[in-house]
N, C-alpha and C. Protein backbone atom coordinates (compact mmCIF):
# COMPACT_ATOMS: atom_id res chain seq x y z
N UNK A 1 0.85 -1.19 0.00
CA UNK A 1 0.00 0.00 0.00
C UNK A 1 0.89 1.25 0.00
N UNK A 2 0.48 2.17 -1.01
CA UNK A 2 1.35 3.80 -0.84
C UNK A 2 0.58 4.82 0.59
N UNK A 3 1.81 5.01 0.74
CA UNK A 3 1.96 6.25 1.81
C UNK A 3 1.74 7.67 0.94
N UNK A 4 0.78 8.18 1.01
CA UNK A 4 1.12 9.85 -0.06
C UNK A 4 1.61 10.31 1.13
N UNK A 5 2.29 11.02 0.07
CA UNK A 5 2.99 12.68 1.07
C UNK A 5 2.23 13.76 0.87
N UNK A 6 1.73 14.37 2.09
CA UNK A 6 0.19 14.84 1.62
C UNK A 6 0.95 16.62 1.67
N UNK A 7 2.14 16.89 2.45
CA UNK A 7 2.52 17.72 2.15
C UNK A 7 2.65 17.98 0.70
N UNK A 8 3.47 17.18 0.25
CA UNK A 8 3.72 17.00 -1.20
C UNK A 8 2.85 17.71 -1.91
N UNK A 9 1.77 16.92 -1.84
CA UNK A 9 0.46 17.35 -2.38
C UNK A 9 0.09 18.45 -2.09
N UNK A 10 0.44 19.38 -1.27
CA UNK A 10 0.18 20.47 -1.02
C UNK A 10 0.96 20.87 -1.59
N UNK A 11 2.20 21.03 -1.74
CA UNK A 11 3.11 21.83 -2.61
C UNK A 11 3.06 22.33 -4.32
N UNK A 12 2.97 21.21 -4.79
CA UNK A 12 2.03 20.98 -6.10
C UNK A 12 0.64 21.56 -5.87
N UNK A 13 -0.10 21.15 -5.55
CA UNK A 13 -1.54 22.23 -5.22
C UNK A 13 -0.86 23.64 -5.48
N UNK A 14 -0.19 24.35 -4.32
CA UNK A 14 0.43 25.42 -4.40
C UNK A 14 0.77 26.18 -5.96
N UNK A 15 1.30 25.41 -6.38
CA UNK A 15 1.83 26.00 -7.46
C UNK A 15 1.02 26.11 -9.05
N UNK A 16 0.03 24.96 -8.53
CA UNK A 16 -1.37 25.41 -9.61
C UNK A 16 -2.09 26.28 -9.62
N UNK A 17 -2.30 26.22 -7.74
CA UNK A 17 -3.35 27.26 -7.37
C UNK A 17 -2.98 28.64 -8.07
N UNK A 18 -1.49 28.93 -7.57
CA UNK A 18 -0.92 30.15 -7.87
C UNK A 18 -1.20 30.80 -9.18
N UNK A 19 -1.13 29.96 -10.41
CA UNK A 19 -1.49 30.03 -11.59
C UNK A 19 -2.47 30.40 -12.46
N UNK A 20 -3.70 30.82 -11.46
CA UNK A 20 -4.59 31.09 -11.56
C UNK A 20 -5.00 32.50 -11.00
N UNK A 21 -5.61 33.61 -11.61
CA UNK A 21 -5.96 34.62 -11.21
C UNK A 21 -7.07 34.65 -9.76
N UNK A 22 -7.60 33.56 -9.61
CA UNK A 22 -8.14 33.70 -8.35
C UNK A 22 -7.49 33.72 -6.84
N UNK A 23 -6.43 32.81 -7.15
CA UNK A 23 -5.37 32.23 -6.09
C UNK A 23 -4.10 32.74 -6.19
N UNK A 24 -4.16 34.12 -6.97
CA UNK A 24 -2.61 34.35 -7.55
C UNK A 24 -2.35 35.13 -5.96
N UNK A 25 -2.28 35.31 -4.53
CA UNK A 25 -2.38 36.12 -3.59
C UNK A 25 -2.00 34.99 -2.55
N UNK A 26 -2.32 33.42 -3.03
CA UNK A 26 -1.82 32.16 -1.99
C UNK A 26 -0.55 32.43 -2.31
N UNK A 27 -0.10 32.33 -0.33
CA UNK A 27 1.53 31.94 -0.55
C UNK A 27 1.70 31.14 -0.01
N UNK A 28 0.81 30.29 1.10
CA UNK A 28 1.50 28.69 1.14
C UNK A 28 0.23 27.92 1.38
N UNK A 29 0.36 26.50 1.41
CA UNK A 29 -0.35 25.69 1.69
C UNK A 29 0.53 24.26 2.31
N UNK A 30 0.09 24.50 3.95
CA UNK A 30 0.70 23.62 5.04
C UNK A 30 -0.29 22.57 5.33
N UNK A 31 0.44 21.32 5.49
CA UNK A 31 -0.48 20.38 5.76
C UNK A 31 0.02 20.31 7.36
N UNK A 32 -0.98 19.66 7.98
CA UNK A 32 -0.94 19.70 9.76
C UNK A 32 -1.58 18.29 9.64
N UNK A 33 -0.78 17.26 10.17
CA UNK A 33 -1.55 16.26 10.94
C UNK A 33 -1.41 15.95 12.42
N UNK A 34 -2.46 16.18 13.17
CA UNK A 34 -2.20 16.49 14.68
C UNK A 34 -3.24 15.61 15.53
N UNK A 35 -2.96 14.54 15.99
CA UNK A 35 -3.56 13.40 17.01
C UNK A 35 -3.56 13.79 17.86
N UNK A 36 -2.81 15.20 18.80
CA UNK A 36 -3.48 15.52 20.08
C UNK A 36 -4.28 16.46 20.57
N UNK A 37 -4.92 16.12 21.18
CA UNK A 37 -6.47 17.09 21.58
C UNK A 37 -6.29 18.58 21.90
N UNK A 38 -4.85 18.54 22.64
CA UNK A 38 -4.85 20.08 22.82
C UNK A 38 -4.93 21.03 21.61
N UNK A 39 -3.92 20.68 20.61
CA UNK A 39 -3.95 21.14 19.22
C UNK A 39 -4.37 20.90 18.25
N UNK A 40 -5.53 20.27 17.99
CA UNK A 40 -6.87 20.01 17.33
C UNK A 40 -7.43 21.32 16.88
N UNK A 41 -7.47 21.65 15.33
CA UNK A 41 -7.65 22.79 14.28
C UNK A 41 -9.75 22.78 14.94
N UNK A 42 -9.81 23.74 15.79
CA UNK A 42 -11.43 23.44 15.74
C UNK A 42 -11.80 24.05 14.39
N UNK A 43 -12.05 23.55 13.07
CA UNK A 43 -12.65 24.36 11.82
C UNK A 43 -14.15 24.35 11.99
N UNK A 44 -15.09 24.00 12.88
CA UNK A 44 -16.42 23.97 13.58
C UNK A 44 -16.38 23.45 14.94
N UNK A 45 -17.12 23.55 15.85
CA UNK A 45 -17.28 23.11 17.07
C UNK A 45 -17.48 22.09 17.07
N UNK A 46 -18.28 21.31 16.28
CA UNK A 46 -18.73 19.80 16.35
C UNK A 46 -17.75 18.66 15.72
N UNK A 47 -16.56 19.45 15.17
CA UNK A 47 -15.76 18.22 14.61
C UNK A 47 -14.51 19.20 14.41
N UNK A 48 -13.35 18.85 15.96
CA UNK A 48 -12.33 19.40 15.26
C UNK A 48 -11.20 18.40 14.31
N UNK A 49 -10.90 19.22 13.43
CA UNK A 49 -9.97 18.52 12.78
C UNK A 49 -8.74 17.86 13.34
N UNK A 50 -8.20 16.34 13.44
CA UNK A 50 -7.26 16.15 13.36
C UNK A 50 -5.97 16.41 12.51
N UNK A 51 -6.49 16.31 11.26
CA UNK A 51 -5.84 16.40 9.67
C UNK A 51 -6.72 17.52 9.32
N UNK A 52 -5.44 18.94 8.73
CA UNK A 52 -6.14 19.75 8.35
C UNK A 52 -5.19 20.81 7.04
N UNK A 53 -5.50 21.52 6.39
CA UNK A 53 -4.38 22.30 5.44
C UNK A 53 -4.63 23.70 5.58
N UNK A 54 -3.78 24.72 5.95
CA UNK A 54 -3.78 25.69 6.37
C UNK A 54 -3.65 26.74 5.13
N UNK A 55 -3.96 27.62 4.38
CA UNK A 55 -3.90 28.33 3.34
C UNK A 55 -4.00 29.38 4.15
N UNK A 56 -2.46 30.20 3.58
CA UNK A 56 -1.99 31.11 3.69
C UNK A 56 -2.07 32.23 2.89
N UNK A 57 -2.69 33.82 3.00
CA UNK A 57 -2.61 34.93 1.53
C UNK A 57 -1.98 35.38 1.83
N UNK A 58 -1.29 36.30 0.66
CA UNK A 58 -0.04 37.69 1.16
C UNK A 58 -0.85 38.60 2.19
N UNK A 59 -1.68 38.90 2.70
CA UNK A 59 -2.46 39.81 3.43
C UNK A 59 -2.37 39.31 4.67
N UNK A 60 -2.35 38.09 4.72
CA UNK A 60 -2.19 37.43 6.28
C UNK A 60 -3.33 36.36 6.62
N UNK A 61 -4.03 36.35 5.96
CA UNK A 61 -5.63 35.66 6.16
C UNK A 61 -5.27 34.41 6.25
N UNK A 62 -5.88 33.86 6.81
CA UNK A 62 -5.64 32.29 6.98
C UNK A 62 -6.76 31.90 6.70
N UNK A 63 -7.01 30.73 5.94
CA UNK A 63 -8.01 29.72 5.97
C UNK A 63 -7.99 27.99 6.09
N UNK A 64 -8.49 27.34 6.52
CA UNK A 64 -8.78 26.38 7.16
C UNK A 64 -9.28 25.25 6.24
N UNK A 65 -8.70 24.11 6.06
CA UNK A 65 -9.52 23.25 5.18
C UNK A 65 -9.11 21.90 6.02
N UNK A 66 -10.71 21.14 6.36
CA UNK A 66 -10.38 20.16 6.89
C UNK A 66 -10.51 18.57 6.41
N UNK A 67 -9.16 18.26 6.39
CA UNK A 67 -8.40 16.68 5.35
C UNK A 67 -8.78 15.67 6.28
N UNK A 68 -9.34 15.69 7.41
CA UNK A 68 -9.36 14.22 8.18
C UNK A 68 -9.73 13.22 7.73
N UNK A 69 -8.55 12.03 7.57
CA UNK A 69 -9.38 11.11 6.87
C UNK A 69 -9.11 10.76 5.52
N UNK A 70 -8.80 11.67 5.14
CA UNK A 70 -8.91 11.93 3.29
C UNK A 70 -7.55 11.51 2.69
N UNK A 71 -8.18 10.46 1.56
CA UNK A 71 -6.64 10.47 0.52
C UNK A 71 -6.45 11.42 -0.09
N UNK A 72 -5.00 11.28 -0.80
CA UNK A 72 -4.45 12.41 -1.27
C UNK A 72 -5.37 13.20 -2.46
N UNK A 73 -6.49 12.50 -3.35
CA UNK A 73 -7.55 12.89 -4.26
C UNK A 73 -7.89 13.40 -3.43
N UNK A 74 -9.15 13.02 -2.29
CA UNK A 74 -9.83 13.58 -1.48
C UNK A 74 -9.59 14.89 -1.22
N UNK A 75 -8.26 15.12 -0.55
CA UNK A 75 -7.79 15.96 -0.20
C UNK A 75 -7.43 17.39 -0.98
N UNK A 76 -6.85 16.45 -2.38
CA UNK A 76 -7.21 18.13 -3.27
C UNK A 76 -8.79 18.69 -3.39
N UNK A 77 -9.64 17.99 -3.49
CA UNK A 77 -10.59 17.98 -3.62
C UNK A 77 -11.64 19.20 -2.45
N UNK A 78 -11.21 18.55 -1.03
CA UNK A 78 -11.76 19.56 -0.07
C UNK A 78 -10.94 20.75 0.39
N UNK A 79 -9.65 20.91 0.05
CA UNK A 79 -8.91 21.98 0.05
C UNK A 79 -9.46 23.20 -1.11
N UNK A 80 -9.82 22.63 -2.30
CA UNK A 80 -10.30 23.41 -3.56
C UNK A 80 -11.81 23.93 -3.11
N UNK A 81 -12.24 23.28 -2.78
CA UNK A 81 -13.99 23.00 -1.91
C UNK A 81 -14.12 24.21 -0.98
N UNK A 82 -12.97 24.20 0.23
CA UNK A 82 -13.32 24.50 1.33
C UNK A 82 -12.10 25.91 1.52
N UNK A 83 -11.26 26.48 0.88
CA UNK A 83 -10.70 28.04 0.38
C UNK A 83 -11.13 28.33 -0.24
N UNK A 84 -11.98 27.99 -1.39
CA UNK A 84 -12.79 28.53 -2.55
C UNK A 84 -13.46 29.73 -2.08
């Protein structure tokens, strides 16, 4: 069975996103996988994220996309979904 490198996948994401006049203002996209409770991404109250990707703009804004769970498809998938 493959292991993705989901960073990876973020990096590449990155550089598509960028390519595009909507996303031309992303400057990073961090993947976080975090099993302990204290540091659990709450992206809603009812389900914080363990696995989550952090999108970064030149302005400072942060947004939140939550990967728990998700293969590396998946994962482009609700990152595109959920910064949109």
């Amino acid at each position: 069975m493959m292991i993705e490198n989901k960073q990876l996948i973020c990096n590449k994401m990155l550089e598509l996103f960028q390519a595009t006049m909507y996303f031309s203002d992303l400057v990073s996209l961090t993947y976080v996988y975090n099993w302990d409770d204290e540091r659990k991404c709450h992206i809603n109250e009812e389900f914080p994220a363990t696995e989550y990707v952090v999108a970064t703009f030149n302005n400072g804004h942060k947004k939140y996309a939550n990967v728990s769970i998700d293969s590396g498809y998946a994962m482009i998938k609700d990152v595109l979904k959920q910064i949109a």
